[in-house]
N, C-alpha and C. Protein backbone atom coordinates (compact mmCIF):
# COMPACT_ATOMS: atom_id res chain seq x y z
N UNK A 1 22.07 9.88 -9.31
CA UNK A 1 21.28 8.71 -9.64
C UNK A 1 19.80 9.03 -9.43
N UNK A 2 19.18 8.28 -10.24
CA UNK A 2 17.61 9.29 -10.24
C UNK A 2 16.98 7.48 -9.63
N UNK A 3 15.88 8.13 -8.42
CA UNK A 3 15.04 6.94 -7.83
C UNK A 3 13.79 7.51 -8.45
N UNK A 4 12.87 6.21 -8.28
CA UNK A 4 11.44 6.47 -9.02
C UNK A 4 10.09 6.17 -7.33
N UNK A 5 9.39 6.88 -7.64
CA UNK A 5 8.08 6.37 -6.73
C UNK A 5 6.94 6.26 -7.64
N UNK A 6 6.16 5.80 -7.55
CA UNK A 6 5.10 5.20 -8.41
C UNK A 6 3.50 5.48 -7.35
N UNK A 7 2.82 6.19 -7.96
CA UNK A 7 1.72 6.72 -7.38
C UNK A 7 0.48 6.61 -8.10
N UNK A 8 -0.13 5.92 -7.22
CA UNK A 8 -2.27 5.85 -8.14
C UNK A 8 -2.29 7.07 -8.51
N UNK A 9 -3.35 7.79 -9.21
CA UNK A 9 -3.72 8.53 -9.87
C UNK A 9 -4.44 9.47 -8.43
N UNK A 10 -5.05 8.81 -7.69
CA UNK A 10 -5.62 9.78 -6.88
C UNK A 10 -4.28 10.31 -5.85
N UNK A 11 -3.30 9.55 -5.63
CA UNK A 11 -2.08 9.87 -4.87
C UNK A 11 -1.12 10.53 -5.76
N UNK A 12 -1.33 10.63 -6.65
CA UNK A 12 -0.81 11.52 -7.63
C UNK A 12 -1.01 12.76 -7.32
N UNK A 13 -2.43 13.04 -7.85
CA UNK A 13 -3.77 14.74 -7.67
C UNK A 13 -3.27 15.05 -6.50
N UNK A 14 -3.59 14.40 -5.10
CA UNK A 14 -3.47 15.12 -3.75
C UNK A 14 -1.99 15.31 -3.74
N UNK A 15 -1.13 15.16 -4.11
CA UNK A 15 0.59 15.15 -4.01
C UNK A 15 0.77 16.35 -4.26
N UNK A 16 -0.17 16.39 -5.83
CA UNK A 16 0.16 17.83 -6.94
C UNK A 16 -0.62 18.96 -6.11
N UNK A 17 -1.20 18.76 -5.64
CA UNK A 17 -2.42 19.94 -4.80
C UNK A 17 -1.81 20.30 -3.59
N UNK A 18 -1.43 19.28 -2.92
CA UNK A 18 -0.65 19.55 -1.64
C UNK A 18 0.63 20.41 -1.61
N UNK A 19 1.89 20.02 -2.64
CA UNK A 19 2.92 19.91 -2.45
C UNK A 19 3.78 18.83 -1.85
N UNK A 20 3.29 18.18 -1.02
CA UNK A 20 4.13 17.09 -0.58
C UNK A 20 3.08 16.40 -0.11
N UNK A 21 3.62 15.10 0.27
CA UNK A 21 3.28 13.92 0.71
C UNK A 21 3.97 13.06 1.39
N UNK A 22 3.50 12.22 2.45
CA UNK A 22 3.99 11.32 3.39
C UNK A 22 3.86 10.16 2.67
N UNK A 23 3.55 10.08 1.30
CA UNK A 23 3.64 8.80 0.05
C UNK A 23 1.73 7.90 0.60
N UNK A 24 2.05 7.18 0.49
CA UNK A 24 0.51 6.20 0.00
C UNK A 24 0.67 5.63 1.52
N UNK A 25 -0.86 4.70 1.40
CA UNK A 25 -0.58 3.94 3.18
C UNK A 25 0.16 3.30 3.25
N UNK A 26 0.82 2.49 2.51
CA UNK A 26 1.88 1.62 3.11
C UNK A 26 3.20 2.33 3.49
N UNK A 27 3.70 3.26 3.01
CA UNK A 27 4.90 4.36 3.26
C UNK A 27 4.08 4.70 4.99
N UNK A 28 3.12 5.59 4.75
CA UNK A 28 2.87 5.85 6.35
C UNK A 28 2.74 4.53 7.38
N UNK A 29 2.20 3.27 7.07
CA UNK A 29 2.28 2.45 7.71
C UNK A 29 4.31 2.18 8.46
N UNK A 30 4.77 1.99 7.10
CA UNK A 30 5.91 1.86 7.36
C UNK A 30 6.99 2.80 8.02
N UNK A 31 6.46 4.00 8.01
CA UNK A 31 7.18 5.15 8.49
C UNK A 31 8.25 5.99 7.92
N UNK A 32 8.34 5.65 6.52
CA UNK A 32 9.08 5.85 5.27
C UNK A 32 8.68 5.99 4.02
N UNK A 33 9.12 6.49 3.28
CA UNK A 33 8.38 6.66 1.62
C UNK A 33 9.34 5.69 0.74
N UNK A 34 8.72 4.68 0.26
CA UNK A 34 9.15 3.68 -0.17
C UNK A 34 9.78 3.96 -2.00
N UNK A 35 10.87 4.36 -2.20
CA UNK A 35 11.34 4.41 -3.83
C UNK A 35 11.96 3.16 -4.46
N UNK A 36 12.33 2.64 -5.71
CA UNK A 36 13.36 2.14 -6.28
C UNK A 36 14.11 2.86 -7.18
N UNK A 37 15.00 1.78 -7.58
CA UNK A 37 16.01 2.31 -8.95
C UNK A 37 15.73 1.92 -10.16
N UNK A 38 16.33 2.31 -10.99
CA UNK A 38 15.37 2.16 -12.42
C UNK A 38 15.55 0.30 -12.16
N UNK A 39 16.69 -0.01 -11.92
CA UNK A 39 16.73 -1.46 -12.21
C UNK A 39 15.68 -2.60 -11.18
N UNK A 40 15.42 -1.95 -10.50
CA UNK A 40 13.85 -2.27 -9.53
C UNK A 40 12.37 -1.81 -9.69
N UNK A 41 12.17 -1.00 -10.30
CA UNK A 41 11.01 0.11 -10.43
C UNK A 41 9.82 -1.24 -11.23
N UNK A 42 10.30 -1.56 -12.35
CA UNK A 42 9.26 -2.84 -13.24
C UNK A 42 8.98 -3.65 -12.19
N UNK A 43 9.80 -4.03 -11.38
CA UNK A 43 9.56 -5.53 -11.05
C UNK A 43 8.34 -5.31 -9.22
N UNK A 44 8.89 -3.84 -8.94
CA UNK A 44 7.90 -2.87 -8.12
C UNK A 44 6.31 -2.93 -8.70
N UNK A 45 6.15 -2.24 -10.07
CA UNK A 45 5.25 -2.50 -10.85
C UNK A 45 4.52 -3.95 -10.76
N UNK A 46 5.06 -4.70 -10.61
CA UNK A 46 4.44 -6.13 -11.32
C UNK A 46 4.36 -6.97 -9.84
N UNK A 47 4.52 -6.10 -8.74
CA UNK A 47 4.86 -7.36 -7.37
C UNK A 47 3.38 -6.23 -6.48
N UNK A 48 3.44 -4.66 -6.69
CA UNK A 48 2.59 -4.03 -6.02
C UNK A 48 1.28 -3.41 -6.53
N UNK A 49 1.69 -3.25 -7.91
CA UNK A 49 0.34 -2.70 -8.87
C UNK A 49 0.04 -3.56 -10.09
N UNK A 50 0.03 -4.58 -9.95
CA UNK A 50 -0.32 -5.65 -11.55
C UNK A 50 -1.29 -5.02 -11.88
N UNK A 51 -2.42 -4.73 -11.33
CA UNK A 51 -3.69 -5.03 -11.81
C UNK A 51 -4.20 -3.62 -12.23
N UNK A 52 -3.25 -2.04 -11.83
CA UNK A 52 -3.61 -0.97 -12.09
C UNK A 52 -3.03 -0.15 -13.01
N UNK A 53 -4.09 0.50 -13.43
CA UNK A 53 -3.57 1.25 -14.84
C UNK A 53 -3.35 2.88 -14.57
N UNK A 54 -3.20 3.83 -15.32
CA UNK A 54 -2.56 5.16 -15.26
C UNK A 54 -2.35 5.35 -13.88
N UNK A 55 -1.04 4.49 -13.56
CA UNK A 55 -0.71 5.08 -12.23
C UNK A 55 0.58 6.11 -12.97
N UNK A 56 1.45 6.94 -11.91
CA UNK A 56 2.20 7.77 -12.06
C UNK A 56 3.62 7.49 -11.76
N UNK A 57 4.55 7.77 -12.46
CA UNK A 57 6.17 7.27 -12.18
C UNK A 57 6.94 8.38 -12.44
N UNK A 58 6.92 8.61 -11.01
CA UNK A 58 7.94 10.11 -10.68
C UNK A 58 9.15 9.91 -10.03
N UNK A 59 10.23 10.95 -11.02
CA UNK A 59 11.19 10.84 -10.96
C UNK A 59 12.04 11.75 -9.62
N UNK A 60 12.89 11.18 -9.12
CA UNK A 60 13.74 11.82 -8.02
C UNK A 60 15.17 11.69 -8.26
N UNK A 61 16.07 12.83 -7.60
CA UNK A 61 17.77 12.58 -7.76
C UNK A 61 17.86 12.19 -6.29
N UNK A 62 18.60 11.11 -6.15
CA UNK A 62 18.51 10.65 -4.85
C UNK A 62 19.63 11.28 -3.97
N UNK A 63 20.64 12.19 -4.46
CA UNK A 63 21.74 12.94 -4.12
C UNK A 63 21.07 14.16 -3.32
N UNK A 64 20.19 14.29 -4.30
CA UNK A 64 19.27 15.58 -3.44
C UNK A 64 18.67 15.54 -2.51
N UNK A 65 18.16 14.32 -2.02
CA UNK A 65 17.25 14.04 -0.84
C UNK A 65 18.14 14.22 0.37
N UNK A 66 19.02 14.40 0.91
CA UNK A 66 19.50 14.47 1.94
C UNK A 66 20.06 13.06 2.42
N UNK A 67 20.57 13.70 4.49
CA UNK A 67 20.57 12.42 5.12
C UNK A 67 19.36 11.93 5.26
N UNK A 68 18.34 12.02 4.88
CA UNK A 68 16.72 11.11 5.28
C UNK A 68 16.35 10.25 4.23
N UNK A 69 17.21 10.31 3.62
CA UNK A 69 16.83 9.02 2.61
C UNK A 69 18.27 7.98 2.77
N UNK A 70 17.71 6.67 2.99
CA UNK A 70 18.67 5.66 3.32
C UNK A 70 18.64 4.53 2.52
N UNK A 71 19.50 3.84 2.83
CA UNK A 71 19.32 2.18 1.46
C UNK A 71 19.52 1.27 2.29
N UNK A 72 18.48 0.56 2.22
CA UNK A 72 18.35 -0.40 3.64
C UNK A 72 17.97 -1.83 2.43
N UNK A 73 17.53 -2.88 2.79
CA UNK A 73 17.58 -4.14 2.76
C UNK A 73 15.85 -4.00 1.96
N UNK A 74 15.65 -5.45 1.48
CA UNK A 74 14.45 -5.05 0.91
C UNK A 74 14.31 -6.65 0.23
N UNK A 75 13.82 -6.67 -0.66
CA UNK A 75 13.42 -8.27 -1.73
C UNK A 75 14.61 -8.55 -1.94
N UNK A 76 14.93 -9.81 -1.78
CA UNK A 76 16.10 -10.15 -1.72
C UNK A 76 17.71 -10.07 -1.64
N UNK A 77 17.46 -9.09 -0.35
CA UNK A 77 18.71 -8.48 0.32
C UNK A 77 18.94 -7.22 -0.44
N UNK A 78 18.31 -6.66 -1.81
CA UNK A 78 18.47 -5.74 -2.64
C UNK A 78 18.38 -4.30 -1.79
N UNK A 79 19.17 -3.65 -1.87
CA UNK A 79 19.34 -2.28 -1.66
C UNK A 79 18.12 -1.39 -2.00
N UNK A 80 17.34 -0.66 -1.29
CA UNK A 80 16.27 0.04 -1.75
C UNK A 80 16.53 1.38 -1.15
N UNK A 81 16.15 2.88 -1.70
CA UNK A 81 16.13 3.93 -1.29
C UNK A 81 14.64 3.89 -0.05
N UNK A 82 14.96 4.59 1.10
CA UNK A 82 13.92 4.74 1.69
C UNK A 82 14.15 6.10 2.59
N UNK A 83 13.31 7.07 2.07
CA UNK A 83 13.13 8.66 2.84
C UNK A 83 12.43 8.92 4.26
N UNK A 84 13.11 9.10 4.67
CA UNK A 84 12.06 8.90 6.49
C UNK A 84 12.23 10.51 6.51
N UNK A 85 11.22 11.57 5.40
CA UNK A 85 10.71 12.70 6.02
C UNK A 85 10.02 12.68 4.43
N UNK A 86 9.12 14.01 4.79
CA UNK A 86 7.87 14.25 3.70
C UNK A 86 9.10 14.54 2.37
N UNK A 87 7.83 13.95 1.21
CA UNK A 87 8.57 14.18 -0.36
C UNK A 87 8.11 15.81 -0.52
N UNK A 88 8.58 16.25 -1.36
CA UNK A 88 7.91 17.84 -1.67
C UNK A 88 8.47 17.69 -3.46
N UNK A 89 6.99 17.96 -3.66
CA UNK A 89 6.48 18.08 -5.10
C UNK A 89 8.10 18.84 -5.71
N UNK A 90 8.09 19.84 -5.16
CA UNK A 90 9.41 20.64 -6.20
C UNK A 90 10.54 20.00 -6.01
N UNK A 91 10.52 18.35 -5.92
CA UNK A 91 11.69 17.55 -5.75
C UNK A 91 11.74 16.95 -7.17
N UNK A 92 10.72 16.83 -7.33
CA UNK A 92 10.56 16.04 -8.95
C UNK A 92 11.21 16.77 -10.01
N UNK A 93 11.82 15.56 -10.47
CA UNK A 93 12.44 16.07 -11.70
C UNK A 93 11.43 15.68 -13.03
N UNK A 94 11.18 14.72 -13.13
CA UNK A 94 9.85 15.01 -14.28
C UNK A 94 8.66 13.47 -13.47
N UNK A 95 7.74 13.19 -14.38
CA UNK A 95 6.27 12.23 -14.23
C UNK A 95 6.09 11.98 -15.46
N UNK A 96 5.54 10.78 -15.71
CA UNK A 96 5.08 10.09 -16.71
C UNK A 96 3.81 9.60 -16.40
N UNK A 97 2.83 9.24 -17.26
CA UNK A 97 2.43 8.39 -16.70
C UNK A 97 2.31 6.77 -17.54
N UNK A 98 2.18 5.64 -16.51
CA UNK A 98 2.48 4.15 -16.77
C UNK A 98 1.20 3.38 -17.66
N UNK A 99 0.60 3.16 -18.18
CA UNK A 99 -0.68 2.74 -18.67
C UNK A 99 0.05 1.15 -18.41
N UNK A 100 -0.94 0.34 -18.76
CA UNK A 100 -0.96 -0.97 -17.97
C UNK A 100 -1.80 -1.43 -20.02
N UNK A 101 -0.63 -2.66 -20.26
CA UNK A 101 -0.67 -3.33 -21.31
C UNK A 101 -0.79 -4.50 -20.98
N UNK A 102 -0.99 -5.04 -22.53
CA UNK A 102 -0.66 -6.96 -22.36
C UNK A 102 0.14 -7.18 -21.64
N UNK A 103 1.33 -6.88 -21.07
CA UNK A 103 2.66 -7.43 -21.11
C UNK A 103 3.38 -6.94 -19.58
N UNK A 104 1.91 -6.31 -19.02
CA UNK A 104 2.64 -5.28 -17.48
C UNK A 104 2.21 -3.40 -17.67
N UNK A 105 3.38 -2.87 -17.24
CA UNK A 105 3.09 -1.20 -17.47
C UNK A 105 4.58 -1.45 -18.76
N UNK A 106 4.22 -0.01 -19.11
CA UNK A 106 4.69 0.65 -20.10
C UNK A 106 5.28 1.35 -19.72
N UNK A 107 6.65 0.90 -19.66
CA UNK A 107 7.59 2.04 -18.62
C UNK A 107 8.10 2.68 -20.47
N UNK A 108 9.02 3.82 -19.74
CA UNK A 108 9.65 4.86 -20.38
C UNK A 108 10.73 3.95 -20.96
N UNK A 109 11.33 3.99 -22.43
CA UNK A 109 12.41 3.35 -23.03
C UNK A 109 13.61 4.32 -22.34
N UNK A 110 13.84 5.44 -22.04
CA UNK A 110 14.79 5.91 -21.41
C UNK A 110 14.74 6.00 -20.11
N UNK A 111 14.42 4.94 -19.36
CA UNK A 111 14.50 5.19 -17.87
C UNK A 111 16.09 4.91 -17.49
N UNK A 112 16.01 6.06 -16.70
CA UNK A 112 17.90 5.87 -15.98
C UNK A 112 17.93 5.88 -14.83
């Protein structure tokens, strides 16, 4: 099953430069790197980034992450992936990026 994280453009660059990342401040605030599933990822979009454009929507197999990624409780009791250790760039399976329309972001017609 493939989870998505969604990254500004500047948390994007330092990700790609680094190799990994402890995700954006609210992941370090929280002490976890915060993902969804495709069937959560829009509504992620529209509750945490309305207002921003070419952010980044990178893809993960959540089989691959190990025991450090867990599914804990979240917006309305909904199941959410959450990784309690660093992401590493060569986890990604591919990136898009989201441009921001009339209507929200512009997700991928084949998101799975």
């Amino acid at each position: 099953m493939q989870i998505y994280k969604i990254l500004r453009a500047a948390e994007w660059q330092a990700f790609k430069l680094s190799g990994k990342t402890t995700g954006a401040p609210i992941d370090v605030q929280d002490g976890f790197i915060h993902f969804s599933t495709a069937k959560q990822v829009r509504e992620t979009a529209s509750k945490h980034f309305a207002s921003e454009d070419a952010l980044q929507l990178v893809a993960f197999e959540a089989d691959a992450m190990g025991a450090q990624l867990k599914w804990e409780p979240s917006r309305g009791a909904a199941l959410f992936p959450h990784l309690y250790r660093e992401l590493m760039l060569s986890e990604a399976l591919w990136s898009r990026t989201l441009h921001l329309g009339p209507d929200g972001h512009d997700f991928p017609e084949d998101l799975a």
